[in-house]
C-alpha atoms as a PDB file:
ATOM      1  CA  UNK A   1     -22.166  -7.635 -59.019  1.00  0.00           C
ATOM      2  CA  UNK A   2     -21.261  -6.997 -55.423  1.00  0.00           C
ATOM      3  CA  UNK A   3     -23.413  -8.556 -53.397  1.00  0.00           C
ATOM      4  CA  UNK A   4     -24.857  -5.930 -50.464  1.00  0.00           C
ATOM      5  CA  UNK A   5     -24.913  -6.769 -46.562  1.00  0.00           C
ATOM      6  CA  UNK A   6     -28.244  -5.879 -44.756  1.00  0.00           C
ATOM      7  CA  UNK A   7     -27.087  -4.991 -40.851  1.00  0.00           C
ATOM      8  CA  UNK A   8     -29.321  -7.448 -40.071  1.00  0.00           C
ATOM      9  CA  UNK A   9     -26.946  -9.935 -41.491  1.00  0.00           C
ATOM     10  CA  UNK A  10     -24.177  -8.226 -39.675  1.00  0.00           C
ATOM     11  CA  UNK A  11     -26.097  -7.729 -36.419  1.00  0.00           C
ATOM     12  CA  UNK A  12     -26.155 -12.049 -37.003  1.00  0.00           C
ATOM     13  CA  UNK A  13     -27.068 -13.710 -33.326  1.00  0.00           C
ATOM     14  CA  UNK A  14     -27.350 -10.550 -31.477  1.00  0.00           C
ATOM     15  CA  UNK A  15     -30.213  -9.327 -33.983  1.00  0.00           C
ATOM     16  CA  UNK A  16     -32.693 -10.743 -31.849  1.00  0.00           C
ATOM     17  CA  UNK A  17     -31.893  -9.351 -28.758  1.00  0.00           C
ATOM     18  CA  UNK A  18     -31.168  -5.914 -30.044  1.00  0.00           C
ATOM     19  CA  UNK A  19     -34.978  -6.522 -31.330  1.00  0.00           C
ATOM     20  CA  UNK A  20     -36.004  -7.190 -27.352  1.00  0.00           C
ATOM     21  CA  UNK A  21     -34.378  -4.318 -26.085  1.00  0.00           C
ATOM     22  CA  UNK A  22     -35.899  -1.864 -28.121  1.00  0.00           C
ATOM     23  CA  UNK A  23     -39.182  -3.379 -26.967  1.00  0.00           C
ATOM     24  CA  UNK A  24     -38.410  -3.359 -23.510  1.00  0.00           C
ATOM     25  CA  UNK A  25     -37.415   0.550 -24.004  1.00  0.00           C
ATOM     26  CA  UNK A  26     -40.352   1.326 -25.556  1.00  0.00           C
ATOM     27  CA  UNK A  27     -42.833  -0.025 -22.741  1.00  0.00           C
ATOM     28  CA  UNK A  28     -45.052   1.883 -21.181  1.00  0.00           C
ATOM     29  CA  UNK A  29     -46.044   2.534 -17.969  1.00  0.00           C
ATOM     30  CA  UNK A  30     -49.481   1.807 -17.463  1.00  0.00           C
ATOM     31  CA  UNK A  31     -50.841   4.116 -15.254  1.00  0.00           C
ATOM     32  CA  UNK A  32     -49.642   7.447 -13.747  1.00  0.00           C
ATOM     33  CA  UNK A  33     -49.666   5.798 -10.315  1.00  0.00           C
ATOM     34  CA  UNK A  34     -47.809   2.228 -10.894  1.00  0.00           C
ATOM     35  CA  UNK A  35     -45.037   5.504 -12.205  1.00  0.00           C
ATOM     36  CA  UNK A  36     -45.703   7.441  -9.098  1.00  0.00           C
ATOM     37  CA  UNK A  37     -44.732   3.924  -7.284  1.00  0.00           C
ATOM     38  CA  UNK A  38     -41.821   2.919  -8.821  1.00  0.00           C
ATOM     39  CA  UNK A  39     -40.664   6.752  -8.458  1.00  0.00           C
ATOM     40  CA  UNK A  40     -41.118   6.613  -4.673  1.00  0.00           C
ATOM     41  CA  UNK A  41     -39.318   3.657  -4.172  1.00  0.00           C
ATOM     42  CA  UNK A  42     -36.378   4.160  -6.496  1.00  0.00           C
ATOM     43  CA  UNK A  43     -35.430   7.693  -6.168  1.00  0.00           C
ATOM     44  CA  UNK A  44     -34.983   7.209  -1.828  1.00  0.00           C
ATOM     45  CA  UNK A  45     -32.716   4.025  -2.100  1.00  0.00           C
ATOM     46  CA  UNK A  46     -30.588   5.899  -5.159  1.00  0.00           C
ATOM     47  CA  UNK A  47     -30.543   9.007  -2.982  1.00  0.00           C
ATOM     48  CA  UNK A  48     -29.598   6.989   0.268  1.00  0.00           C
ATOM     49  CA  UNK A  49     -26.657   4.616  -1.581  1.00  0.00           C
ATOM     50  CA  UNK A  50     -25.084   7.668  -3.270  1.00  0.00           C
ATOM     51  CA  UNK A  51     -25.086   9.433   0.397  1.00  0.00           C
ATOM     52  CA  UNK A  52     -23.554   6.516   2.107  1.00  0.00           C
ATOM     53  CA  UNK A  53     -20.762   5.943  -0.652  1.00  0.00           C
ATOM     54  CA  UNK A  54     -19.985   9.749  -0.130  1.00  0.00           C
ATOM     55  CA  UNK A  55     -19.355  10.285   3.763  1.00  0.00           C
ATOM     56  CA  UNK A  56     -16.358  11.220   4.547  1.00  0.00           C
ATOM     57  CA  UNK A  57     -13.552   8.249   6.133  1.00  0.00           C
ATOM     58  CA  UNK A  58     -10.666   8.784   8.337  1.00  0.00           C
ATOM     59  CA  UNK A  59      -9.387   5.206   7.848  1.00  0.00           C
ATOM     60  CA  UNK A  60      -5.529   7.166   7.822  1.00  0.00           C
ATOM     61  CA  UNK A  61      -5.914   8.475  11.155  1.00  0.00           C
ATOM     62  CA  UNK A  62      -6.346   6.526  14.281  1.00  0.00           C
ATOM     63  CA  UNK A  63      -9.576   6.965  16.120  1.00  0.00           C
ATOM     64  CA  UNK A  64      -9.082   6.448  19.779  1.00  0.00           C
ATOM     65  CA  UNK A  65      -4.936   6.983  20.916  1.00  0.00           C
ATOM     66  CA  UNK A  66      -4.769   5.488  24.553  1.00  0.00           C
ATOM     67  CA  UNK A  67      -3.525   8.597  26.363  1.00  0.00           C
ATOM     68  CA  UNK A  68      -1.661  10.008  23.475  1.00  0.00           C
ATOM     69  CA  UNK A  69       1.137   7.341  24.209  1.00  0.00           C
ATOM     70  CA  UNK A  70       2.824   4.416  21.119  1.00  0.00           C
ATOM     71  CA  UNK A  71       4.595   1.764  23.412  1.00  0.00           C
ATOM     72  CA  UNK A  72       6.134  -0.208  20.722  1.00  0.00           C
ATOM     73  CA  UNK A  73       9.333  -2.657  20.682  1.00  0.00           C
ATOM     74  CA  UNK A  74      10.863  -2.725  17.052  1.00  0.00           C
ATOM     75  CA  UNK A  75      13.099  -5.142  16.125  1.00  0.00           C
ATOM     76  CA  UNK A  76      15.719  -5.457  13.451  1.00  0.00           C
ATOM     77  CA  UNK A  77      17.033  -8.527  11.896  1.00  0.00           C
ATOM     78  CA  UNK A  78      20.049  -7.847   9.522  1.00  0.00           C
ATOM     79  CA  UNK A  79      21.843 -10.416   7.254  1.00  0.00           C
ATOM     80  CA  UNK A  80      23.103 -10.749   4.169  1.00  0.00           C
ATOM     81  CA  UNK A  81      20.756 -12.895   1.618  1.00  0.00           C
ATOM     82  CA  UNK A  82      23.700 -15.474   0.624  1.00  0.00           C
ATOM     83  CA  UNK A  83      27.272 -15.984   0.731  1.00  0.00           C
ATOM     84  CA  UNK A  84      28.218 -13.790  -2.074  1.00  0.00           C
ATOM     85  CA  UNK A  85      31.233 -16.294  -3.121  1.00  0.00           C
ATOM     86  CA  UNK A  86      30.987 -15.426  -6.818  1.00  0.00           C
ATOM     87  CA  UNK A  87      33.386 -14.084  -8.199  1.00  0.00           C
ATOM     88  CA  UNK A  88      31.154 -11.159  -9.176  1.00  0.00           C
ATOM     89  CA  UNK A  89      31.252  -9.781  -5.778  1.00  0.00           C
ATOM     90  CA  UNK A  90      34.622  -9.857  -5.274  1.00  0.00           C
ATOM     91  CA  UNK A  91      35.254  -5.730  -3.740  1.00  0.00           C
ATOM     92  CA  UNK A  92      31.284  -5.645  -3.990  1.00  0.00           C
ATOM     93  CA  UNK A  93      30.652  -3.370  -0.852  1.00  0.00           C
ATOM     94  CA  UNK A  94      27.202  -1.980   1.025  1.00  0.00           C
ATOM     95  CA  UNK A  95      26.206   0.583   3.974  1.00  0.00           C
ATOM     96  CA  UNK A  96      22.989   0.303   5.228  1.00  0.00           C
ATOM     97  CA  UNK A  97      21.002   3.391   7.099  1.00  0.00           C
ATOM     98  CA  UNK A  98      18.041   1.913   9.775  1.00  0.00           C
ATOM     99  CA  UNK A  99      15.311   4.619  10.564  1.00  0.00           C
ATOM    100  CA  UNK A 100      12.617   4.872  13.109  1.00  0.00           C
ATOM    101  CA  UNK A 101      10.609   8.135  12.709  1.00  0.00           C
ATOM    102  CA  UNK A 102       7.101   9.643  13.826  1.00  0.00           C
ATOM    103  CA  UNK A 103       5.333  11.051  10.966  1.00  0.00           C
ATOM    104  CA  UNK A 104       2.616  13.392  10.936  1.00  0.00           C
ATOM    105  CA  UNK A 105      -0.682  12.366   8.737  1.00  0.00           C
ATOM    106  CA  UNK A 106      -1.203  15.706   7.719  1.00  0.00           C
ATOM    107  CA  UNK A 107       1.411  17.976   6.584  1.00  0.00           C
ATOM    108  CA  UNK A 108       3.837  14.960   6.523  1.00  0.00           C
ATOM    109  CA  UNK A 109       6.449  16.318   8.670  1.00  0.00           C
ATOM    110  CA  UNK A 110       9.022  13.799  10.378  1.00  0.00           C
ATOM    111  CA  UNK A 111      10.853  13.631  13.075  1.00  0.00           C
ATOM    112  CA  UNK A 112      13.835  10.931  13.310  1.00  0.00           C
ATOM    113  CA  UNK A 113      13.579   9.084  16.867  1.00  0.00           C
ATOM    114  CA  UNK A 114      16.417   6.811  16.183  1.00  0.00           C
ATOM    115  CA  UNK A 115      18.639   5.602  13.794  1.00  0.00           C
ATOM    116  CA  UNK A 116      22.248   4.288  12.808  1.00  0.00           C
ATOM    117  CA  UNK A 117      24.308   3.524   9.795  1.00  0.00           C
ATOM    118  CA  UNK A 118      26.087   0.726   9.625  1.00  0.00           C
ATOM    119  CA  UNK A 119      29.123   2.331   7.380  1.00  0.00           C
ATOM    120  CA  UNK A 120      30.611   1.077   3.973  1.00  0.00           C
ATOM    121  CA  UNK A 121      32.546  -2.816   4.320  1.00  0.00           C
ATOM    122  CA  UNK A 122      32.188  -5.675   2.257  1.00  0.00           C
ATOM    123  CA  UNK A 123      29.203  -7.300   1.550  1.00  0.00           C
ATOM    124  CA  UNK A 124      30.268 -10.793   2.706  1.00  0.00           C
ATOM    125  CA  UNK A 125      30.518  -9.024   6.138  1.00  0.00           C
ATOM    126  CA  UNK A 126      27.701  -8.579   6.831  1.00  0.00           C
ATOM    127  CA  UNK A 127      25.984 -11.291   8.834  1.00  0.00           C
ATOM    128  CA  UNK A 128      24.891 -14.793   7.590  1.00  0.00           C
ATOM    129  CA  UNK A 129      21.404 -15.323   7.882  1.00  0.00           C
ATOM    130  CA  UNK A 130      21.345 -18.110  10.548  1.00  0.00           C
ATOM    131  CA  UNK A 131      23.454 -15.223  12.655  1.00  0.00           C
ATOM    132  CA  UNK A 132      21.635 -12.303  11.704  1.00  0.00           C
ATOM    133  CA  UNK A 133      22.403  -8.952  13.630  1.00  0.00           C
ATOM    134  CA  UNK A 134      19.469  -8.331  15.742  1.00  0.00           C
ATOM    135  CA  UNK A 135      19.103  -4.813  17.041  1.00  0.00           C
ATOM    136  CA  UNK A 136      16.012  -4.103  19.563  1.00  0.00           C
ATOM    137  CA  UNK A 137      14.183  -0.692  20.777  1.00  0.00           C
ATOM    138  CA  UNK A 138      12.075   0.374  22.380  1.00  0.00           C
ATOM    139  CA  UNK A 139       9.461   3.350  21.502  1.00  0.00           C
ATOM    140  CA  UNK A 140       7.492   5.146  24.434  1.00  0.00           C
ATOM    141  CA  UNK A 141       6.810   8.200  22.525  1.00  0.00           C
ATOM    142  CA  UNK A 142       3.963  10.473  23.088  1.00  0.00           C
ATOM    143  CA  UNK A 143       2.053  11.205  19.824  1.00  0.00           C
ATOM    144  CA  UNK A 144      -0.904  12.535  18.429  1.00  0.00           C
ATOM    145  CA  UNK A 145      -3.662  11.230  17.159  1.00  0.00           C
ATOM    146  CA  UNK A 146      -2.195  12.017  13.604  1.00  0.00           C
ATOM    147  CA  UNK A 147       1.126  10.870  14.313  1.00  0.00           C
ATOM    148  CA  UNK A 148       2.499   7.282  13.275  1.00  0.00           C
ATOM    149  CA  UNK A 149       5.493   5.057  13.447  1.00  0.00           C
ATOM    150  CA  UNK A 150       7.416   4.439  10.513  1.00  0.00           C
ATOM    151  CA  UNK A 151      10.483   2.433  10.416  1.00  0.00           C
ATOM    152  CA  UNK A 152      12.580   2.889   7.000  1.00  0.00           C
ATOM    153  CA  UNK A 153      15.385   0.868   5.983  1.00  0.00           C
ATOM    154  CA  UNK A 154      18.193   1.904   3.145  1.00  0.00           C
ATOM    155  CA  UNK A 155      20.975   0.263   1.289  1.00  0.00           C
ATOM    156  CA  UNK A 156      23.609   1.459  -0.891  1.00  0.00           C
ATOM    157  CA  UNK A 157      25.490  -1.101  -3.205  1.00  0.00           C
ATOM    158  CA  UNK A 158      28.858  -0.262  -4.890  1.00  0.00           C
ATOM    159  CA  UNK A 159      30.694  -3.207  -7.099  1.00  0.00           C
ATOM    160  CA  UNK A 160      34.162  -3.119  -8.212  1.00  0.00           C
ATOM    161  CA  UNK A 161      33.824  -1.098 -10.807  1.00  0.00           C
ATOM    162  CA  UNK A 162      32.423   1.628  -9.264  1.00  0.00           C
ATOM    163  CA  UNK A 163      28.956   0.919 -10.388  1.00  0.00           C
ATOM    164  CA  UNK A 164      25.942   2.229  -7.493  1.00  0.00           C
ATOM    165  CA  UNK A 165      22.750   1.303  -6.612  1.00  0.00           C
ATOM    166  CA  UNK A 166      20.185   1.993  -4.359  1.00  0.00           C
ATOM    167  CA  UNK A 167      17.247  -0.006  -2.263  1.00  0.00           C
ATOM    168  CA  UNK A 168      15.121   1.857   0.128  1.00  0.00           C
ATOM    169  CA  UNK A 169      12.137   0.349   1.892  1.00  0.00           C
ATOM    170  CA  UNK A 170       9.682   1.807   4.473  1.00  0.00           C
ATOM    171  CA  UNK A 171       6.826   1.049   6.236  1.00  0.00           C
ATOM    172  CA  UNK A 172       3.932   2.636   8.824  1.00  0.00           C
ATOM    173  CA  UNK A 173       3.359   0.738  12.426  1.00  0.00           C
ATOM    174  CA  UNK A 174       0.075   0.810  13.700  1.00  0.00           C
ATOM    175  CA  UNK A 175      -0.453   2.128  16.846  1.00  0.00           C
ATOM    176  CA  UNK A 176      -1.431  -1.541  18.364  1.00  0.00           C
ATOM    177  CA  UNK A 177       1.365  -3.466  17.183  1.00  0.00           C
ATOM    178  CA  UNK A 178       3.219  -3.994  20.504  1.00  0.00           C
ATOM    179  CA  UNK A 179       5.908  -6.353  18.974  1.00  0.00           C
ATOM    180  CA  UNK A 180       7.278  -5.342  15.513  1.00  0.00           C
ATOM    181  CA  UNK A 181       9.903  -7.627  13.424  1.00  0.00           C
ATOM    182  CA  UNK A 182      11.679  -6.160  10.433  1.00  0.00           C
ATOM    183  CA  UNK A 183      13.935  -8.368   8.142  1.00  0.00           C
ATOM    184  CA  UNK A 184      16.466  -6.528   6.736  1.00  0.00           C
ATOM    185  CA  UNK A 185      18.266  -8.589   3.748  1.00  0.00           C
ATOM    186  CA  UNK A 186      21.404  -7.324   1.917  1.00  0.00           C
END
């Protein structure tokens, strides 16, 4: 014969505290005014922490724009991230596309300030790292509040074979970075 499994078995070290908890939801307040009490206290600081995690944030838009002016001075560091003496690379070729742009918080719309292309060579043209191309501007633009920076950076690859790929990066400057450095590896 079989033998049978109680849940109590099964329950095994837990049983006891299952046991607890049913007695501590089965206590009883003892008098209607300890209830009153608790209810007083309980239902104002549940009421006041659901309130506070609810307000409404602006953390995308800046606050306080000094005069509706971004003074910024971007600069860009390209190089290429190694020799590329393989082999492999051999007719491997790039052109890279540098971006600055103001873009609007709300509807997203963006206007290009500046950019260049640097236009389809070699990849072991590009420069070394301990020479990298450095390329400097400067940004006195006059924004709104819900206007912001963004520099973007993009790089096309094409090997010998006529194989293509694709790297795009991008990235928001906030309104009091004076001094902005952007590494631009290939």
């Amino acid at each position: 014969m079989k033998k049978t499994v109680s849940t109590q078995e099964n329950l095994g070290v837990f049983s006891g505290q299952i046991s607890n908890l049913a007695n501590l939801w089965t206590l009883k307040v003892k008098s209607i005014r300890t209830a009153w009490m608790l209810n007083s206290l309980i239902i104002p600081i549940v009421a006041l922490t659901s309130l506070t995690g609810c307000q409404e944030s602006d953390d995308l838009v800046p606050k306080n724009p000094v005069n509706g002016r971004m003074e910024h001075q971007i600069e860009f560091q390209v190089m290429k991230a190694k020799y590329y003496s393989e082999e492999v690379y051999d007719g491997a070729m790039a052109t890279l596309n540098l971006t600055i742009s103001l873009e609007n918080l709300i509807d997203g719309e963006n206007t290009i300030l500046w950019d260049t292309v640097f236009e389809l060579r070699e990849i072991r043209e590009f420069p070394a790292p301990e020479d990298a191309l450095l390329i400097r501007k400067n940004i006195s633009q006059i924004a709104d509040a819900n206007e912001v920076l963004r520099l973007s950076n993009t790089a096309r690859y094409f090997d010998r074979n006529n194989n293509t790929w694709m790297a795009a990066e991008g990235e928001i400057v906030p309104r009091d970075f004076r001094l902005v450095k952007v590494d631009v590896v290939l």
